[in-house]
PDB file of N, CA and C in Angstrom:
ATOM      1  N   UNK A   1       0.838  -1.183   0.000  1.00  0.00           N
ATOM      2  CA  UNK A   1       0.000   0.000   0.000  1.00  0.00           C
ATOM      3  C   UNK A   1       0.881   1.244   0.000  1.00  0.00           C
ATOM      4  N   UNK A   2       0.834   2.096  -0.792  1.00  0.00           N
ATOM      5  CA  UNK A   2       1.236   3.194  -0.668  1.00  0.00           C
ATOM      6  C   UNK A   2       1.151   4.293   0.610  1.00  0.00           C
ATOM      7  N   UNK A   3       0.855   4.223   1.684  1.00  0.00           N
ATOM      8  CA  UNK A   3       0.679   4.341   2.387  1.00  0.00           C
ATOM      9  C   UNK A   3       1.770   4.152   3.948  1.00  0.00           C
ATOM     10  N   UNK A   4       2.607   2.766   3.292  1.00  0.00           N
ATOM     11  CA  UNK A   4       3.472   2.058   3.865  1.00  0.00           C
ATOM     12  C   UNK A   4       4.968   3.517   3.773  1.00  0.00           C
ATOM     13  N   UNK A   5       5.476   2.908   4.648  1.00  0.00           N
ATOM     14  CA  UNK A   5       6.691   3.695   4.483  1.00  0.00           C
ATOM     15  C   UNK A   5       7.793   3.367   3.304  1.00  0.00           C
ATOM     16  N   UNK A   6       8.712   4.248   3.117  1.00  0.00           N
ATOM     17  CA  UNK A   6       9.260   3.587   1.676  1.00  0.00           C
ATOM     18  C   UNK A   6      10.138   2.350   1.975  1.00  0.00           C
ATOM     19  N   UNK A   7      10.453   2.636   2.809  1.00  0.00           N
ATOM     20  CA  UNK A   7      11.568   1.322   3.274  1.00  0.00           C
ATOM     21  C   UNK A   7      10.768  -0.158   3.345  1.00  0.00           C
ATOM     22  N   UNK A   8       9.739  -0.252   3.687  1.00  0.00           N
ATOM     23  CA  UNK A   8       8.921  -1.235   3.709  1.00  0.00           C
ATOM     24  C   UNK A   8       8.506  -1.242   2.292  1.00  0.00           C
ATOM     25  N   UNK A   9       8.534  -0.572   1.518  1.00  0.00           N
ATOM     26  CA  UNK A   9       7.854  -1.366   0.029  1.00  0.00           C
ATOM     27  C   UNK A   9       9.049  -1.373  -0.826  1.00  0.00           C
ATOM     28  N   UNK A  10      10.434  -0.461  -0.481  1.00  0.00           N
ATOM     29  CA  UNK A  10      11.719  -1.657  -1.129  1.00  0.00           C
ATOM     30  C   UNK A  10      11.784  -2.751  -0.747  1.00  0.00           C
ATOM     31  N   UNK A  11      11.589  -3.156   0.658  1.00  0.00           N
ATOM     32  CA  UNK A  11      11.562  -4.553   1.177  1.00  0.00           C
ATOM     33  C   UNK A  11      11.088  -5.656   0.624  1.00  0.00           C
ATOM     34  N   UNK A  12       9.500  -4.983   0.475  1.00  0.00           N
ATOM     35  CA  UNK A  12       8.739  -5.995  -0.545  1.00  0.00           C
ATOM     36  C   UNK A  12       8.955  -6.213  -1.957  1.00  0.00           C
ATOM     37  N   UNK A  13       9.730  -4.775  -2.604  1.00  0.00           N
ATOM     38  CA  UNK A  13      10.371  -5.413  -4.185  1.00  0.00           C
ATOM     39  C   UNK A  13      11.131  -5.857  -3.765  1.00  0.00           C
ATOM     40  N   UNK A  14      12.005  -5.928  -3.242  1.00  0.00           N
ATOM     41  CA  UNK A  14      13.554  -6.950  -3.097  1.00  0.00           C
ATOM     42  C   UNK A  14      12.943  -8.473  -2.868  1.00  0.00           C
ATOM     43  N   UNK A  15      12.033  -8.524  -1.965  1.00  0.00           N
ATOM     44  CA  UNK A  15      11.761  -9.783  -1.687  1.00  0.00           C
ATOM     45  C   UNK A  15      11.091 -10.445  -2.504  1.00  0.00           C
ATOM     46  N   UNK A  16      10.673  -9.976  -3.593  1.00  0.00           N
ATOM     47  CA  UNK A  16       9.855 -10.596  -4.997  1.00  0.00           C
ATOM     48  C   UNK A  16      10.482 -10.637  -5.555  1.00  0.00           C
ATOM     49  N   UNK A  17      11.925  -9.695  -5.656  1.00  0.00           N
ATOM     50  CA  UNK A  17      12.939  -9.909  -7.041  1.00  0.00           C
ATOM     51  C   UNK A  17      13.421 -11.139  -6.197  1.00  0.00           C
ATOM     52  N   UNK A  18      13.635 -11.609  -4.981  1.00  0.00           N
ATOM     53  CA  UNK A  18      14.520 -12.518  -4.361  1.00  0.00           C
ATOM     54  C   UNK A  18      13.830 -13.581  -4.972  1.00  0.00           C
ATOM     55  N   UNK A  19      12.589 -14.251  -4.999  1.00  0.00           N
ATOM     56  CA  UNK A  19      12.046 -14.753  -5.602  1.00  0.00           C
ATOM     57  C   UNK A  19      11.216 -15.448  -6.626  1.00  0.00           C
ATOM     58  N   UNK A  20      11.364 -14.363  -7.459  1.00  0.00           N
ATOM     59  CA  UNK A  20      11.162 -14.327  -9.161  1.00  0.00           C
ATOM     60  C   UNK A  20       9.457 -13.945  -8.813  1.00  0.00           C
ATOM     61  N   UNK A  21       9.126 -13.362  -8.565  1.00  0.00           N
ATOM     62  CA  UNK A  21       8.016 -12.740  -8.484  1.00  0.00           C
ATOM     63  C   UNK A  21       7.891 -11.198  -8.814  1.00  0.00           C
ATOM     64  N   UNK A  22       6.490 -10.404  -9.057  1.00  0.00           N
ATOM     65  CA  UNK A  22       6.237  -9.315  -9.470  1.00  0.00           C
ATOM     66  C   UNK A  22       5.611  -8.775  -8.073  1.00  0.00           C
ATOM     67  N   UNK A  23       6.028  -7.514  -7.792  1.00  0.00           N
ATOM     68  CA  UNK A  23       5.122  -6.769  -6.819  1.00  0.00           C
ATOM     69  C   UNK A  23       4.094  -5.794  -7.282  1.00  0.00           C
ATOM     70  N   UNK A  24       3.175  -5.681  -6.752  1.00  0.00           N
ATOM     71  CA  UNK A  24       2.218  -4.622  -6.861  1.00  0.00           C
ATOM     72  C   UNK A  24       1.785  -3.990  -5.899  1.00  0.00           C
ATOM     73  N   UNK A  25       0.848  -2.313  -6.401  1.00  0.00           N
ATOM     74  CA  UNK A  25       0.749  -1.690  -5.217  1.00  0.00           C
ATOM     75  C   UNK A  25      -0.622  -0.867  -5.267  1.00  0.00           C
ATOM     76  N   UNK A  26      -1.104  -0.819  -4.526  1.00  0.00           N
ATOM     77  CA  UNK A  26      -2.562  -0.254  -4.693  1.00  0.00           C
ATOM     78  C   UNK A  26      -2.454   1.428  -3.729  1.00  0.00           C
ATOM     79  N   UNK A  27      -2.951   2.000  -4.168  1.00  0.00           N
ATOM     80  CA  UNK A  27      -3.105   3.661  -3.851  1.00  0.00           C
ATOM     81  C   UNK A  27      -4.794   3.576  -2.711  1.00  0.00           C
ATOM     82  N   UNK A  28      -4.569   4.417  -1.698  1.00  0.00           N
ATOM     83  CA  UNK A  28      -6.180   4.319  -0.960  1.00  0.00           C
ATOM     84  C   UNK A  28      -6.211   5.957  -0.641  1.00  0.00           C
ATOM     85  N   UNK A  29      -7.230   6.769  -0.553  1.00  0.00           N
ATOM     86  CA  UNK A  29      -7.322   7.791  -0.251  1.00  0.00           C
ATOM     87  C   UNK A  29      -6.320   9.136  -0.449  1.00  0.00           C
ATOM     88  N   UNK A  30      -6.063   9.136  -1.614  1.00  0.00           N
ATOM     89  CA  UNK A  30      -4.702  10.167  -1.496  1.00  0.00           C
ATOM     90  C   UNK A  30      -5.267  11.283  -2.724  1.00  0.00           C
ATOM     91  N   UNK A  31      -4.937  12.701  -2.121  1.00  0.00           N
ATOM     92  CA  UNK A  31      -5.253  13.399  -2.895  1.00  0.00           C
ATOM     93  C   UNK A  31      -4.762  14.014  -4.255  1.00  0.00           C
ATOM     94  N   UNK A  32      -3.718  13.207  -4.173  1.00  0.00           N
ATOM     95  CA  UNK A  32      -2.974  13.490  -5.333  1.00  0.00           C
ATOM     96  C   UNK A  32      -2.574  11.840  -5.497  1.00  0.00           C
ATOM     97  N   UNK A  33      -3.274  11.463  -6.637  1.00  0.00           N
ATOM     98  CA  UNK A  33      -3.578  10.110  -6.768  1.00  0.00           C
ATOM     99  C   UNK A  33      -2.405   9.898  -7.460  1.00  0.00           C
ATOM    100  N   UNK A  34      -1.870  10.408  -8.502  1.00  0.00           N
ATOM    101  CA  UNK A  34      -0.783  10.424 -10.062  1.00  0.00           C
ATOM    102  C   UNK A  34       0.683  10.655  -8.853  1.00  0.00           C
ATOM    103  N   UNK A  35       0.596  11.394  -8.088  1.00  0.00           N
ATOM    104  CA  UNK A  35       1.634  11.362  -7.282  1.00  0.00           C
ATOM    105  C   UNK A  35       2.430  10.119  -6.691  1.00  0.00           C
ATOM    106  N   UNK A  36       1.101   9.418  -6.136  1.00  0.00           N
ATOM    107  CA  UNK A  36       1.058   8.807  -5.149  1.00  0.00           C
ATOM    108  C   UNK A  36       1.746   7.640  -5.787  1.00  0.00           C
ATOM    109  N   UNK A  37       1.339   6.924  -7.252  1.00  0.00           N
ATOM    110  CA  UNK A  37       1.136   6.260  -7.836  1.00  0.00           C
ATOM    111  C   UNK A  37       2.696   6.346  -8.825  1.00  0.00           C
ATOM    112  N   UNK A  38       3.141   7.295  -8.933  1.00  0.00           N
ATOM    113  CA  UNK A  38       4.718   8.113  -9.434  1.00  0.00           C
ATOM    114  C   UNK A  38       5.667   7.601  -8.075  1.00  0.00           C
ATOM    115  N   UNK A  39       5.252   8.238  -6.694  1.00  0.00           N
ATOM    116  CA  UNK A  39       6.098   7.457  -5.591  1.00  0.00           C
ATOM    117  C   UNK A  39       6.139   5.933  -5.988  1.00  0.00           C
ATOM    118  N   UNK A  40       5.020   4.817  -6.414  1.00  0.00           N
ATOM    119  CA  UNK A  40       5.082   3.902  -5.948  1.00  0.00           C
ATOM    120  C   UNK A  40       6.320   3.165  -7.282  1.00  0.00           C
ATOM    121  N   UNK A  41       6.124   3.659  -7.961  1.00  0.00           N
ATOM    122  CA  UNK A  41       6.422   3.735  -9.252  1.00  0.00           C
ATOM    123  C   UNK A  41       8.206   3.847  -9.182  1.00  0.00           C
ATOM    124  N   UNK A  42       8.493   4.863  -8.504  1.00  0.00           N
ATOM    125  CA  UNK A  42       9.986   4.958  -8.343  1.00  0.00           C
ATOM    126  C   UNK A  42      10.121   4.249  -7.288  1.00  0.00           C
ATOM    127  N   UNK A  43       9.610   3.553  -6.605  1.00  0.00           N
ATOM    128  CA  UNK A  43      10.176   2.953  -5.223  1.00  0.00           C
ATOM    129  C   UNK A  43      10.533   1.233  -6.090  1.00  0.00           C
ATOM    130  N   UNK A  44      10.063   1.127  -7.093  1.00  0.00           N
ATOM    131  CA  UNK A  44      10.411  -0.658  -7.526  1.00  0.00           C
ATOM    132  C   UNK A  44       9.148  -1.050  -8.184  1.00  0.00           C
ATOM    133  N   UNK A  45       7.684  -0.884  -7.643  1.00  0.00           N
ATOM    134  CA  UNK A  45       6.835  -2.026  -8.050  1.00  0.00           C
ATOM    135  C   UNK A  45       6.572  -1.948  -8.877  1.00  0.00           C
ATOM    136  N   UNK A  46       6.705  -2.981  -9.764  1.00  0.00           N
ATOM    137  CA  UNK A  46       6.077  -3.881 -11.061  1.00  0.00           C
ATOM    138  C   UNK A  46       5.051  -3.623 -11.731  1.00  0.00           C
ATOM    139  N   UNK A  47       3.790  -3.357 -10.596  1.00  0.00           N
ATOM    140  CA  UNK A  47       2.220  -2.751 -11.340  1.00  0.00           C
ATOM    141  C   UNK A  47       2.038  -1.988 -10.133  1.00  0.00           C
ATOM    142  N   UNK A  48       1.317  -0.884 -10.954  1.00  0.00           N
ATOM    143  CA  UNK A  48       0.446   0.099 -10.114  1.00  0.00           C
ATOM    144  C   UNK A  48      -1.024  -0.552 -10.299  1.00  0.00           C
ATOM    145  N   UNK A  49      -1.683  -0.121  -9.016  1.00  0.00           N
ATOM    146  CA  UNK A  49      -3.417  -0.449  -8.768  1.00  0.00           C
ATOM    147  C   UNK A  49      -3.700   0.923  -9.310  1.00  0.00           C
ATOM    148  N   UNK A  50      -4.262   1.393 -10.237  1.00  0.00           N
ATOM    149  CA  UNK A  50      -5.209   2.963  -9.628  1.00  0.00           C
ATOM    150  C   UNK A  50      -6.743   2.472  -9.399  1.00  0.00           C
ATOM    151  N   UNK A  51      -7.071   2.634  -7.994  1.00  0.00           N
ATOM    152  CA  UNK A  51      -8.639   2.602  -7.149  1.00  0.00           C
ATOM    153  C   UNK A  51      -8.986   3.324  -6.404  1.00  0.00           C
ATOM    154  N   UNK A  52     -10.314   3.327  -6.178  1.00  0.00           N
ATOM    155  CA  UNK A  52     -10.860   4.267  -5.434  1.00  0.00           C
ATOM    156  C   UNK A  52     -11.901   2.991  -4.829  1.00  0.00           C
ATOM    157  N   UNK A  53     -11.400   3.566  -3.633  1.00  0.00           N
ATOM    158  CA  UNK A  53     -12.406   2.726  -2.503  1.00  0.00           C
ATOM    159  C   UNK A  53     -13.450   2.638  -2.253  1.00  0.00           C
ATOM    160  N   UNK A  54     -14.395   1.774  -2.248  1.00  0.00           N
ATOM    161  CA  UNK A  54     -15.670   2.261  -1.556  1.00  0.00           C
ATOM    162  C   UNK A  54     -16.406   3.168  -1.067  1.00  0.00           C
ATOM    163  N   UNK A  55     -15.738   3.206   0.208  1.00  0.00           N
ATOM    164  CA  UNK A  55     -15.731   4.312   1.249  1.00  0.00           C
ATOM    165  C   UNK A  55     -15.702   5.397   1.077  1.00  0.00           C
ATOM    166  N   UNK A  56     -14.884   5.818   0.053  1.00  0.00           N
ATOM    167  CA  UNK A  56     -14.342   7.068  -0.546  1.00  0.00           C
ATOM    168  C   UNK A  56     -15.353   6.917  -1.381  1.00  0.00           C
ATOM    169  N   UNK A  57     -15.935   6.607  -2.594  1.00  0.00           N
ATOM    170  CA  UNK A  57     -16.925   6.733  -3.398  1.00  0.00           C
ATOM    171  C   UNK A  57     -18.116   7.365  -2.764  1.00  0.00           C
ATOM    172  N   UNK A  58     -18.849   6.185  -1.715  1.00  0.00           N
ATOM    173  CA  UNK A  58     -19.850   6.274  -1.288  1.00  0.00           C
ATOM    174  C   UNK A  58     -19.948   7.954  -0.576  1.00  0.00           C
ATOM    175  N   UNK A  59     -18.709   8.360   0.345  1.00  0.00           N
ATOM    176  CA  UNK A  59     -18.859   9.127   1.400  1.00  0.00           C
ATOM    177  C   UNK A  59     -18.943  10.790   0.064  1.00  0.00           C
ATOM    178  N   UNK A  60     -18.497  10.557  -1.121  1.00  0.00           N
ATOM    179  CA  UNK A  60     -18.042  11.505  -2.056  1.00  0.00           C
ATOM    180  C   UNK A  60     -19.562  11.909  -2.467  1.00  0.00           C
ATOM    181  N   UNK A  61     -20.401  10.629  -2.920  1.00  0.00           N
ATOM    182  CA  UNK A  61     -22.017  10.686  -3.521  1.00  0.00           C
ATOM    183  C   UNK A  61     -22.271  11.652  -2.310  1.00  0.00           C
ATOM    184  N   UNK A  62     -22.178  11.016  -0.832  1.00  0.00           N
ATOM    185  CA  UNK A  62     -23.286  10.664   0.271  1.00  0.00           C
ATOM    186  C   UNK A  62     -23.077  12.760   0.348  1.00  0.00           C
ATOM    187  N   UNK A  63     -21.942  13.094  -0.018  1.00  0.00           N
ATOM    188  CA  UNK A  63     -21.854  14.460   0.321  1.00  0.00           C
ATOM    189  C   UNK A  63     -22.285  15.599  -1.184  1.00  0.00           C
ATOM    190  N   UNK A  64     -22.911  14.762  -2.099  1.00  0.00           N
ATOM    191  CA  UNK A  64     -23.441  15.714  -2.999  1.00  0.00           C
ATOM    192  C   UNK A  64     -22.339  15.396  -4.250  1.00  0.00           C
ATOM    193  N   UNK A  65     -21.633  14.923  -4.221  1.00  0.00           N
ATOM    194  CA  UNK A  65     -20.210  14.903  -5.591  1.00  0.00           C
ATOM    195  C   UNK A  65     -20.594  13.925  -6.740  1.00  0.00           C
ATOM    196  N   UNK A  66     -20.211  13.817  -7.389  1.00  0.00           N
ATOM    197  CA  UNK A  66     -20.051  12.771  -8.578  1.00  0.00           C
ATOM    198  C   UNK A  66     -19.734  11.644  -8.095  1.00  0.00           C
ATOM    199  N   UNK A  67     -20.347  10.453  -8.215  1.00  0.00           N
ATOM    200  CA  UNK A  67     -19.460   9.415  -7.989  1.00  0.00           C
ATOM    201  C   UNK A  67     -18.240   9.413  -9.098  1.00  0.00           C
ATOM    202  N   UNK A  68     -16.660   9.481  -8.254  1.00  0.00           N
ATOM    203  CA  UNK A  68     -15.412   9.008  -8.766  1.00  0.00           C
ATOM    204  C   UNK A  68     -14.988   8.071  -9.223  1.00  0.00           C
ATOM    205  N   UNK A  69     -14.173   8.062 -10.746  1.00  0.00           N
ATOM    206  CA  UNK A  69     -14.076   6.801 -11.504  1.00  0.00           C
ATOM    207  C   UNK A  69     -12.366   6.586 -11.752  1.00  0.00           C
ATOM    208  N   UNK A  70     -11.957   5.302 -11.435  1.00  0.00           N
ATOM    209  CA  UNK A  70      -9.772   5.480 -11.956  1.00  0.00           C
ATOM    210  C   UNK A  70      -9.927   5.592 -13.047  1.00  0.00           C
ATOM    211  N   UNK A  71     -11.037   5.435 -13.958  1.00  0.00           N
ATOM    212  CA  UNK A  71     -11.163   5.920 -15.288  1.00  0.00           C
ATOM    213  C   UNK A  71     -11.132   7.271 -15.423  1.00  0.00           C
ATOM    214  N   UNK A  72     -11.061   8.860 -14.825  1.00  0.00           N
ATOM    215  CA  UNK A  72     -11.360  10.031 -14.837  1.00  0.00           C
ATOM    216  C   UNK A  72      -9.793  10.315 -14.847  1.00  0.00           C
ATOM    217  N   UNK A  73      -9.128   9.709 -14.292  1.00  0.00           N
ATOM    218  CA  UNK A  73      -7.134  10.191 -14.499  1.00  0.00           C
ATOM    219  C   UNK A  73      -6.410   9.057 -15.031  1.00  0.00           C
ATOM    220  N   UNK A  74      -7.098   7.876 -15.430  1.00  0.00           N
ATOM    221  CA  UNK A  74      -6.392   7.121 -16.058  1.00  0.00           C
ATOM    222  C   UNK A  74      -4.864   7.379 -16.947  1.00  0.00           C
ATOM    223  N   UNK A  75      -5.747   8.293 -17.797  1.00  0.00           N
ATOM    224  CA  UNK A  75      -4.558   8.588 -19.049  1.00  0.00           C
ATOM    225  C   UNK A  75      -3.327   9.796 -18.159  1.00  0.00           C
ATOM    226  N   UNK A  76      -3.745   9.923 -16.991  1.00  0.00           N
ATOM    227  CA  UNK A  76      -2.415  11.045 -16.689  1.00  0.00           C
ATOM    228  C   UNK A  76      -1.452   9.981 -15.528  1.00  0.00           C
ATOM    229  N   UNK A  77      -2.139   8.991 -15.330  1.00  0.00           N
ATOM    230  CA  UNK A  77      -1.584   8.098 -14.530  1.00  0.00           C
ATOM    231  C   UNK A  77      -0.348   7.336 -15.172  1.00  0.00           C
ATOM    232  N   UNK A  78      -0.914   6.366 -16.730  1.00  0.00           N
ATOM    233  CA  UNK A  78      -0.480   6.269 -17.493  1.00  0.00           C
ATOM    234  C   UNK A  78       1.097   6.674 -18.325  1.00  0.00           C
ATOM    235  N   UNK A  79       0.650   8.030 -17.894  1.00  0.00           N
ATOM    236  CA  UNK A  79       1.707   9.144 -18.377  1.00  0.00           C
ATOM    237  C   UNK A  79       2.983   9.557 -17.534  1.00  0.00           C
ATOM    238  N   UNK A  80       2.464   9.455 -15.924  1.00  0.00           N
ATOM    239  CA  UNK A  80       3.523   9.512 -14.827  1.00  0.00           C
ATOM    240  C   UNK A  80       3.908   8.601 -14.862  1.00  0.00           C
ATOM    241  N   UNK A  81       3.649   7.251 -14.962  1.00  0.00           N
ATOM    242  CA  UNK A  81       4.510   5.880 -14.575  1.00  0.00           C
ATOM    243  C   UNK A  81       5.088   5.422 -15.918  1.00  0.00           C
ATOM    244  N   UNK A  82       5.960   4.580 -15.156  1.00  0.00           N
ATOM    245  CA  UNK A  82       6.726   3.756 -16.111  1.00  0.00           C
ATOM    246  C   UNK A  82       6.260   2.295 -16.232  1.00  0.00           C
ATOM    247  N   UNK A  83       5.355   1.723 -14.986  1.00  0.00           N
ATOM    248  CA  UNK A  83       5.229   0.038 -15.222  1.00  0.00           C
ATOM    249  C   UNK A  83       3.461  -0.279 -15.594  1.00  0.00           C
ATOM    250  N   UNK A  84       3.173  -1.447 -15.501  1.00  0.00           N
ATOM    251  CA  UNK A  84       1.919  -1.263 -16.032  1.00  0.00           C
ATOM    252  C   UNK A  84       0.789  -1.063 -14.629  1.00  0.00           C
ATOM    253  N   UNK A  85      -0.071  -0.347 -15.585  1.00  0.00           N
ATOM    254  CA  UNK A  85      -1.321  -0.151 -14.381  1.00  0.00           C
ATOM    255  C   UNK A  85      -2.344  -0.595 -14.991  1.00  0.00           C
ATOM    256  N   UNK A  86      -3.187  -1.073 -13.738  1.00  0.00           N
ATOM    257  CA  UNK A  86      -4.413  -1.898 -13.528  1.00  0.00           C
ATOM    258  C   UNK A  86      -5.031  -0.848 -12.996  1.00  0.00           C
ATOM    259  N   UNK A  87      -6.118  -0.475 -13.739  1.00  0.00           N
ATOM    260  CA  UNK A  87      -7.262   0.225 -13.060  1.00  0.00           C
ATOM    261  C   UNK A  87      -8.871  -0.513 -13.078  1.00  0.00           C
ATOM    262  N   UNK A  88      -9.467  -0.311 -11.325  1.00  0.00           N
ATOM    263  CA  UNK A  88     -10.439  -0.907 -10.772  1.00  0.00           C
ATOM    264  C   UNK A  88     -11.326  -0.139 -11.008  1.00  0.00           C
ATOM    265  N   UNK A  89     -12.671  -0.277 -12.169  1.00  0.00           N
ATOM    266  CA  UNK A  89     -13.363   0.806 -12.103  1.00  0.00           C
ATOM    267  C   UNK A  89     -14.577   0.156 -11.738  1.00  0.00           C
ATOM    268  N   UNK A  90     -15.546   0.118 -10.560  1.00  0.00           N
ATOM    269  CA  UNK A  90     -16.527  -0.372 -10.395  1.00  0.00           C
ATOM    270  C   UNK A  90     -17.641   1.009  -9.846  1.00  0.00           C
ATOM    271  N   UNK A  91     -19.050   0.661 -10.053  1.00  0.00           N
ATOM    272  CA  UNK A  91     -20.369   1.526  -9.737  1.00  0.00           C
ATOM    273  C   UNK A  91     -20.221   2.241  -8.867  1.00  0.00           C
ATOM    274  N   UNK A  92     -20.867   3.007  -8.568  1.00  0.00           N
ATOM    275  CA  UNK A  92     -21.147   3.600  -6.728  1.00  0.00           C
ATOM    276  C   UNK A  92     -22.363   3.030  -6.591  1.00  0.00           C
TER     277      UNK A  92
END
């Protein structure tokens, strides 16, 4: 999770390169999503998640907003990173 400190998610690429495995990393609540997702990006992992949580959806409607889609910054996400991204786009 992005969220983690950086030292803890080199840990976890090293320990997937130790093992021939891919890491990935999922983004939760951050307001600068392309940022967040650029940190995770230079720290090692393999795939970026771009999602938006539930919680965050629901509480976004529940206050009058649009429900939010990883489809709405996709293409600038895209554009900051270098590895591949998976984006979760489900209803509100």
């Amino acid at each position: 999770m992005e969220r983690a400190h950086p030292e803890t998610v080199k840990i976890i690429v090293k320990a997937g390169r130790d093992l021939a495995l891919r890491s990935w990393a999922i983004i939760w609540a951050r307001r600068n999503m392309v940022a967040a997702e650029k940190r995770l990006d230079d720290l090692g992992c393999d795939y970026v998640i771009h999602h938006i949580g539930y919680d965050e959806r629901r509480g976004i409607v529940a206050a009058g907003g649009r429900c939010p889609s990883p489809l709405d910054q996709l293409r600038e996400v895209v554009a900051a990173v270098s590895k591949p991204v998976q984006a979760v786009a489900v209803e509100c």
